[in-house]
N, C-alpha and C. Protein backbone atom coordinates (compact mmCIF):
# COMPACT_ATOMS: atom_id res chain seq x y z
N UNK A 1 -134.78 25.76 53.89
CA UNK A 1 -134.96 25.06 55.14
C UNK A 1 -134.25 25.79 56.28
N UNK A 2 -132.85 26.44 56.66
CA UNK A 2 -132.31 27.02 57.19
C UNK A 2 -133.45 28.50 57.54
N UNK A 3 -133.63 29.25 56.51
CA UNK A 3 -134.28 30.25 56.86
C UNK A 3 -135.44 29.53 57.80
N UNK A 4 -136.46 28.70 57.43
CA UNK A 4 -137.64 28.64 58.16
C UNK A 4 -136.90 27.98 59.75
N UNK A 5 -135.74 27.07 59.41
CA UNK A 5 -134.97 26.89 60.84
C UNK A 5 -134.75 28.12 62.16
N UNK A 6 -134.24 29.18 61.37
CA UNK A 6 -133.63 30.31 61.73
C UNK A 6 -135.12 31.08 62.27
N UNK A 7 -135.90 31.31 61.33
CA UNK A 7 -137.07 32.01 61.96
C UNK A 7 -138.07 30.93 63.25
N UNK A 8 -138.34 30.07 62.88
CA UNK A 8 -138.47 29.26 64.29
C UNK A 8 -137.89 29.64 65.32
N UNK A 9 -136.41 29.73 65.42
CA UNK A 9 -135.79 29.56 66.56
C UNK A 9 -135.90 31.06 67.16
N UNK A 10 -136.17 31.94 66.29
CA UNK A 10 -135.93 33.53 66.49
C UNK A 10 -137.57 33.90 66.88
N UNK A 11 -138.30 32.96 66.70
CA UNK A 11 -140.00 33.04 67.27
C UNK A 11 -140.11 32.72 68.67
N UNK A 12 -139.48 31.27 68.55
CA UNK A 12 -139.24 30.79 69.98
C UNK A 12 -138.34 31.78 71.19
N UNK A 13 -137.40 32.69 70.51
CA UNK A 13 -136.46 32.91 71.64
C UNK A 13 -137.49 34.56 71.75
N UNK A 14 -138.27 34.91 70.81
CA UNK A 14 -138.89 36.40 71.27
C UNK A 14 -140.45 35.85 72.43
N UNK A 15 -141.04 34.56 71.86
CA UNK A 15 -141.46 34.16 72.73
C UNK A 15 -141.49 33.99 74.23
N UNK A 16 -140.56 33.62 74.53
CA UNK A 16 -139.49 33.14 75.88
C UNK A 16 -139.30 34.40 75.98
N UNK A 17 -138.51 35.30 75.61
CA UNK A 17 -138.11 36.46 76.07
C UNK A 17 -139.41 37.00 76.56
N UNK A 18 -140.47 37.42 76.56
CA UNK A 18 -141.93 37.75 76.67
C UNK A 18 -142.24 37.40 77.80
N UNK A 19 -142.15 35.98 78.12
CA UNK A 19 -142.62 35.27 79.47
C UNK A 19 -141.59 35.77 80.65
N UNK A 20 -140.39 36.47 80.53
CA UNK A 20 -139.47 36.13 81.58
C UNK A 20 -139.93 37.68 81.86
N UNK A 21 -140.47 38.98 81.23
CA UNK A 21 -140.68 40.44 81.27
C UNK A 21 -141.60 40.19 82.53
N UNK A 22 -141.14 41.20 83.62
CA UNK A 22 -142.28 41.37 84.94
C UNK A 22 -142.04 43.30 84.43
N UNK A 23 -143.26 43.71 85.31
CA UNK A 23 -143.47 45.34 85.23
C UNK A 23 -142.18 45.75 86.28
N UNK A 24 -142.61 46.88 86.38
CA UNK A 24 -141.77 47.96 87.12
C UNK A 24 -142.66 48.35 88.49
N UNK A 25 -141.93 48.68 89.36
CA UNK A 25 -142.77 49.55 90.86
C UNK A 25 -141.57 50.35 91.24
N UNK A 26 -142.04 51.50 91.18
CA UNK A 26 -141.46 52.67 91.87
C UNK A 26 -142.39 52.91 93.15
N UNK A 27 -141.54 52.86 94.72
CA UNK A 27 -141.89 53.35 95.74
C UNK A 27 -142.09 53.94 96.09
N UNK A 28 -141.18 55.49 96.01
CA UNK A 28 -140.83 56.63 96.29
C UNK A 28 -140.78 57.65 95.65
N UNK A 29 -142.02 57.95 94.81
CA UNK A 29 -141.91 58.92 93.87
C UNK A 29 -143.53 59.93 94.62
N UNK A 30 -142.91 61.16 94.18
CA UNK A 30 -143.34 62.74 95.08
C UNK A 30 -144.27 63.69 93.87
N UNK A 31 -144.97 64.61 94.33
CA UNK A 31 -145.22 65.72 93.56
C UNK A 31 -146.02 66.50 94.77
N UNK A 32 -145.71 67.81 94.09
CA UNK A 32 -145.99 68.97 94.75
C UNK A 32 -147.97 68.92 94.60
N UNK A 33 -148.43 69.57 95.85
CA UNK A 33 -149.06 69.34 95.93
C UNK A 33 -150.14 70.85 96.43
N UNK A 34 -150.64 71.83 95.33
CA UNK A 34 -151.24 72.89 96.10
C UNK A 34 -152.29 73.00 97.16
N UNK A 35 -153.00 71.88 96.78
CA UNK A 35 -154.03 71.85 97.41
C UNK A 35 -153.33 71.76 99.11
N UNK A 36 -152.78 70.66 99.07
CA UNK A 36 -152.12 69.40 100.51
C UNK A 36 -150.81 70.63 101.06
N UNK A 37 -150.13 71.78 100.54
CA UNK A 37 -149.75 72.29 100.35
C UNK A 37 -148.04 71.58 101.06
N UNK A 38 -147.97 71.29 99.92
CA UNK A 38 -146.67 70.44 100.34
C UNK A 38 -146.04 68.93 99.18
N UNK A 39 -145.47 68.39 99.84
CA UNK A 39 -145.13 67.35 98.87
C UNK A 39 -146.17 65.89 98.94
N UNK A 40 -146.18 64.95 98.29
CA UNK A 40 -147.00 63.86 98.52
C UNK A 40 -146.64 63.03 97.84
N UNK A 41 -146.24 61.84 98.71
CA UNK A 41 -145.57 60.59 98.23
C UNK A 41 -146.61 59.50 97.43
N UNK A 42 -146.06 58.91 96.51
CA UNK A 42 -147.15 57.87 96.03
C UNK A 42 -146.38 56.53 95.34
N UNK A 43 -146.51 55.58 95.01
CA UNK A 43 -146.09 54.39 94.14
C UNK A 43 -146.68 54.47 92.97
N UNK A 44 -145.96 53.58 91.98
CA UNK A 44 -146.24 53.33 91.25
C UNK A 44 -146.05 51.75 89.86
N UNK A 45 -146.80 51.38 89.95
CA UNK A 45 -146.50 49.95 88.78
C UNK A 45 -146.64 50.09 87.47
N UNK A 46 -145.91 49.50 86.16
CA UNK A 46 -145.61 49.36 85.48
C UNK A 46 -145.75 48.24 84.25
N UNK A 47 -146.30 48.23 83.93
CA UNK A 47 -146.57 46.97 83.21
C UNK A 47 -145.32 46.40 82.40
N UNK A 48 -145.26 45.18 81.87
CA UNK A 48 -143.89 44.37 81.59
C UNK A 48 -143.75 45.42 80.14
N UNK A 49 -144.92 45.54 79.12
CA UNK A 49 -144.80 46.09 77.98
C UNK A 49 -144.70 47.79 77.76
N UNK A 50 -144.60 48.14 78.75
CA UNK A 50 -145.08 49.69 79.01
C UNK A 50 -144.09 50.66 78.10
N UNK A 51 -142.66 50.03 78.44
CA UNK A 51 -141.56 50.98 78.04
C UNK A 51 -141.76 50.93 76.23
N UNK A 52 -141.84 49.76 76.09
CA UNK A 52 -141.77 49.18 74.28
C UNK A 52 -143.33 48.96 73.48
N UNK A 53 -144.36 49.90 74.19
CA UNK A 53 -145.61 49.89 73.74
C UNK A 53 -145.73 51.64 73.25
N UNK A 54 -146.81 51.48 72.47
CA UNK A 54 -147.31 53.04 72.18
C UNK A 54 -148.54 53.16 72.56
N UNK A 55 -149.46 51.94 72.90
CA UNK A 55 -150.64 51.83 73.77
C UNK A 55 -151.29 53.22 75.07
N UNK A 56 -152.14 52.87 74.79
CA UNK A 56 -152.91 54.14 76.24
C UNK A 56 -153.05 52.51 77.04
N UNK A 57 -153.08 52.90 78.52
CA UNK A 57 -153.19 51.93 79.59
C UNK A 57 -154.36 52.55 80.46
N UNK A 58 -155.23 51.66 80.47
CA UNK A 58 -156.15 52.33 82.00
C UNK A 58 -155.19 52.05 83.31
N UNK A 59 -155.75 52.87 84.29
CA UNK A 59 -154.92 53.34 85.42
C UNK A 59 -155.96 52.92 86.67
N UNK A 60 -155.28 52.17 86.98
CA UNK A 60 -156.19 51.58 88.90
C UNK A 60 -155.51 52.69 90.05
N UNK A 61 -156.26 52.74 90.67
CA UNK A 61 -155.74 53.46 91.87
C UNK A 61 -156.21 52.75 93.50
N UNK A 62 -154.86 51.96 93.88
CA UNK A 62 -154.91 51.43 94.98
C UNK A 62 -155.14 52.61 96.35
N UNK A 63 -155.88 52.35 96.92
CA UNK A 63 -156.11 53.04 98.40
C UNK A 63 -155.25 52.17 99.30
N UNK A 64 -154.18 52.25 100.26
CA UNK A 64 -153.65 51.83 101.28
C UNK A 64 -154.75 51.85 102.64
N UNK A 65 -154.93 50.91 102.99
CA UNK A 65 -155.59 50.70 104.96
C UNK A 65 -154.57 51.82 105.58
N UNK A 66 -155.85 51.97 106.87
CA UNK A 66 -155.36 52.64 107.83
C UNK A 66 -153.69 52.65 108.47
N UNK A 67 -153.11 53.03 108.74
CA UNK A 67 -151.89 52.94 109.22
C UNK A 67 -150.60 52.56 107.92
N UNK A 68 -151.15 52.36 106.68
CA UNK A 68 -150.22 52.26 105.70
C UNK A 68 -149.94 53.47 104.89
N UNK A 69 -148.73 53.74 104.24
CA UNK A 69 -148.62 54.35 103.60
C UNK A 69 -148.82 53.99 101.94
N UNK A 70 -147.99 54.43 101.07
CA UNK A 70 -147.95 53.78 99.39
C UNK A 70 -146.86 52.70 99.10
N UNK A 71 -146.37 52.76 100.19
CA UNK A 71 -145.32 51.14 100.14
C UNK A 71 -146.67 50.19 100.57
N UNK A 72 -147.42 50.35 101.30
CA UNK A 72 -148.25 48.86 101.45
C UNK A 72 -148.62 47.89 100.71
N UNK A 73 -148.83 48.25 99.06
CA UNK A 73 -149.37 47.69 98.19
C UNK A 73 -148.21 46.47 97.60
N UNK A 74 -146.92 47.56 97.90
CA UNK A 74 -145.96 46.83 97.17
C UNK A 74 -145.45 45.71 98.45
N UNK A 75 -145.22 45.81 99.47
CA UNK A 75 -144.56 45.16 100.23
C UNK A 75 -145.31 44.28 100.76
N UNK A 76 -146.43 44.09 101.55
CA UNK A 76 -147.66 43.26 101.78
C UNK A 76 -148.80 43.03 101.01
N UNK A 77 -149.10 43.68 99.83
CA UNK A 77 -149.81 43.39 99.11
C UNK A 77 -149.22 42.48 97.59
N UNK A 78 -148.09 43.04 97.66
CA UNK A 78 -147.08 42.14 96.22
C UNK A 78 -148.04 42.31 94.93
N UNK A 79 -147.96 43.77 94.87
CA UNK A 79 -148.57 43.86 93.46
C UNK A 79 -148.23 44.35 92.52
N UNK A 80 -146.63 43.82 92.62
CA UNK A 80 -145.71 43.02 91.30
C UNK A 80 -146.01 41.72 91.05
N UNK A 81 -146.36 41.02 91.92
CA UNK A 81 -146.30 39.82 91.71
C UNK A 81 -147.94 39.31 90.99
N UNK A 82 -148.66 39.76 91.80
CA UNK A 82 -149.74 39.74 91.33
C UNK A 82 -150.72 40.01 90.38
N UNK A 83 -150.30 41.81 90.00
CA UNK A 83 -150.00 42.06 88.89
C UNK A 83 -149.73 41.29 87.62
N UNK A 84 -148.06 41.06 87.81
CA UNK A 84 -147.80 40.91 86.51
C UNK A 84 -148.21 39.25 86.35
N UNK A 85 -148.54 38.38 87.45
CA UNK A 85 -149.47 36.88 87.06
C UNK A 85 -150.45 37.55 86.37
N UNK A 86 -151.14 38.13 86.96
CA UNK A 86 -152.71 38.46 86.28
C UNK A 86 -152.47 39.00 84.94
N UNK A 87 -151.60 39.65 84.36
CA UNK A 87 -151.59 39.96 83.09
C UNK A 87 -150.91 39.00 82.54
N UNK A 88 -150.03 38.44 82.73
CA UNK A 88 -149.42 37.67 81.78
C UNK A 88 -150.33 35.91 81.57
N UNK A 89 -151.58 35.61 82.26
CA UNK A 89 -152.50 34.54 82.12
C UNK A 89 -153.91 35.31 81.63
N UNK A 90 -153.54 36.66 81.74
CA UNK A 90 -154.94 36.75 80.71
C UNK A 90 -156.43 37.24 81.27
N UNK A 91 -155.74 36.94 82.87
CA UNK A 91 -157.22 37.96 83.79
C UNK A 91 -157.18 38.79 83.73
N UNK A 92 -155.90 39.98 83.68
CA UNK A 92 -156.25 41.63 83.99
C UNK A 92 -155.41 41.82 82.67
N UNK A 93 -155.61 42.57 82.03
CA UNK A 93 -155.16 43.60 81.15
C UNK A 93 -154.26 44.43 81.55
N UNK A 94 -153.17 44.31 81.02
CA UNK A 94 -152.14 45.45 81.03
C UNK A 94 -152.39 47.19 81.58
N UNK A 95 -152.02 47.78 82.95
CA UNK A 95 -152.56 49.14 83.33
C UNK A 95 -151.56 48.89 84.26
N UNK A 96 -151.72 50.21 84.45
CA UNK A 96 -151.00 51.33 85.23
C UNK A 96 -151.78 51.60 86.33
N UNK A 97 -150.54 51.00 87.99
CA UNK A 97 -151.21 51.00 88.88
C UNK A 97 -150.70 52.26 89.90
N UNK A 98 -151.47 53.41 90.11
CA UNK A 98 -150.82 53.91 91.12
C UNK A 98 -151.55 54.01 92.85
N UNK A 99 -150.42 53.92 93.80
CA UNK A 99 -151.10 53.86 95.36
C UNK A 99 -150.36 55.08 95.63
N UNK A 100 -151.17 56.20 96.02
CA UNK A 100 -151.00 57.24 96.63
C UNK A 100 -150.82 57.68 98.22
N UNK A 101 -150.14 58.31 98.79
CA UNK A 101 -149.80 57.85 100.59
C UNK A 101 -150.62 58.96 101.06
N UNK A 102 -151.42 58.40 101.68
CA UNK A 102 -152.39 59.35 102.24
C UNK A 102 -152.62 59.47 103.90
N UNK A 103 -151.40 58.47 104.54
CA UNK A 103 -150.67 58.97 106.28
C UNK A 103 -149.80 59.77 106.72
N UNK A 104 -149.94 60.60 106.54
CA UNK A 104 -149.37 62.29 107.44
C UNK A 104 -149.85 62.30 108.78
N UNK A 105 -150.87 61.79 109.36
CA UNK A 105 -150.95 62.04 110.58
C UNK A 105 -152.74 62.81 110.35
N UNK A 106 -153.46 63.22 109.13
CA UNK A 106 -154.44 63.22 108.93
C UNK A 106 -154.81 62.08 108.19
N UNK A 107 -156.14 61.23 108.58
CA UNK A 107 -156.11 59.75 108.05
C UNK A 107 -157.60 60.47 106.97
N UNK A 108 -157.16 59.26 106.19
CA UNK A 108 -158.59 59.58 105.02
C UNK A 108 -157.95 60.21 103.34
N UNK A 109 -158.82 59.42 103.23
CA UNK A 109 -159.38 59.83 101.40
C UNK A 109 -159.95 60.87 100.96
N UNK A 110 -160.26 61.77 101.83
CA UNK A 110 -161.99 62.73 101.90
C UNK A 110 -161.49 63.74 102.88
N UNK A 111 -162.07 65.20 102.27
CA UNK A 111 -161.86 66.53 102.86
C UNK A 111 -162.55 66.26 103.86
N UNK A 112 -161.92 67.27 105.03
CA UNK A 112 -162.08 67.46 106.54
C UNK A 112 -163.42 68.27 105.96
N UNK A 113 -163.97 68.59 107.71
CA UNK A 113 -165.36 69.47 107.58
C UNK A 113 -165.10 70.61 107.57
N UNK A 114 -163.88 70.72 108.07
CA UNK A 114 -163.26 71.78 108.34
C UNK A 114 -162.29 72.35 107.17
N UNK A 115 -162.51 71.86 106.13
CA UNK A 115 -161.16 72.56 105.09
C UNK A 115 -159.81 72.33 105.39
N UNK A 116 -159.34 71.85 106.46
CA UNK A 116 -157.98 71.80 106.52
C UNK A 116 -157.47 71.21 105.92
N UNK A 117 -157.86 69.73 105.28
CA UNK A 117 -157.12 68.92 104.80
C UNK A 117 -158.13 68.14 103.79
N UNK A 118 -157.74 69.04 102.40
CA UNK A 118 -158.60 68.45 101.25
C UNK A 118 -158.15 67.29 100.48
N UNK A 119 -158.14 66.14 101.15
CA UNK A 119 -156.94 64.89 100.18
C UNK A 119 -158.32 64.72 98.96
N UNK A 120 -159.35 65.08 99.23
CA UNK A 120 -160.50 64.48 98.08
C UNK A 120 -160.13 65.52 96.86
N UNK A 121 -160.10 66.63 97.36
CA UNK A 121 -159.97 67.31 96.32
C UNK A 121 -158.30 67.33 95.27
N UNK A 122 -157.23 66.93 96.12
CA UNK A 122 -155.65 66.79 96.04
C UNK A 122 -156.26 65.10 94.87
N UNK A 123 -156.61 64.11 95.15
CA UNK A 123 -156.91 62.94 94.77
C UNK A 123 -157.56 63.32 93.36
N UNK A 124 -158.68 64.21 92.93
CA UNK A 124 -159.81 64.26 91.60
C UNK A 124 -158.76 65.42 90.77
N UNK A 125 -158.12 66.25 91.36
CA UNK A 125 -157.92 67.85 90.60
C UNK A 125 -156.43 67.66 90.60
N UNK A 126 -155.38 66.71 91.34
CA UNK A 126 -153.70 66.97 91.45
C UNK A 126 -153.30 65.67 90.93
N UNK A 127 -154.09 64.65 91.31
CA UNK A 127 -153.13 63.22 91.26
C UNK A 127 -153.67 62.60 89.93
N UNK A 128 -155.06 62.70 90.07
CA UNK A 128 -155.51 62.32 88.79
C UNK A 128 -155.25 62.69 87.22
C-alpha cells in the first residue's frame, strides 16, 4: 500500500511539475551573414520540453511588420505566452519558433532589383 501511495504521489508531483514548464525566448541572438555581409540579429523560442527531449521539432518562422525588428514577436506579440498556451492545451504542437530582424534601414523579405540587398536569398541559403 505505501509503495502504490508513494508512486501516486510521485505521478502527481511529475504531473504538476509539467504544467508549471513555459519555453524559452532568446532576443538577441546574431550570426554572420555572407550574403547581408555582416551580422544579423534574430529571436528565438523554445519549447517547455526542448532541453529534456530527443525529438526533431518543426520550425515556424515569424516575419516582423514594417518598422519592427525580432523583438516584435516577443514583446507585442507575446509569443511565450501564446506559444506555450497553445502547446500545453493541445492546439499547436511543440516547435521551434524563430523571428529574424529584417530593419537595417533596407525594409523587406525579398532581394532588391538591384542586388544590393539579398535578405531572400540570406533567409532560404543562411538562416534556414
Amino acid at each position: 500500500m505505501k509503495n502504490i501511495l508513494l508512486l501516486g504521489t510521485f505521478s502527481l508531483f511529475l504531473s504538476l511539475s509539467t504544467l508549471g514548464q513555459t519555453g524559452k525566448v532568446f532576443d538577441n541572438l546574431s550570426m554572420t551573414s555572407k550574403i547581408l555581409k555582416g551580422e544579423r540579429k534574430f529571436a528565438m523560442y523554445l519549447p517547455p520540453d526542448y532541453e529534456t527531449s530527443q525529438r526533431d521539432y518543426p520550425v515556424l518562422y515569424l516575419l516582423h511588420g514594417s518598422g519592427d525588428d525580432q523583438t516584435g514577436w516577443i514583446q507585442f506579440g507575446e509569443v511565450l505566452r501564446i506559444a506555450d498556451k497553445s502547446i500545453k492545451t493541445g492546439k499547436a504542437t511543440p516547435m521551434i519558433i524563430i523571428m529574424p530582424d529584417a530593419n537595417t534601414g533596407q525594409r523587406g523579405y525579398f532581394n532588391d532589383i538591384k542586388g544590393e540587398w539579398n535578405y531572400e536569398d540570406f533567409f532560404f541559403e543562411e538562416l534556414i
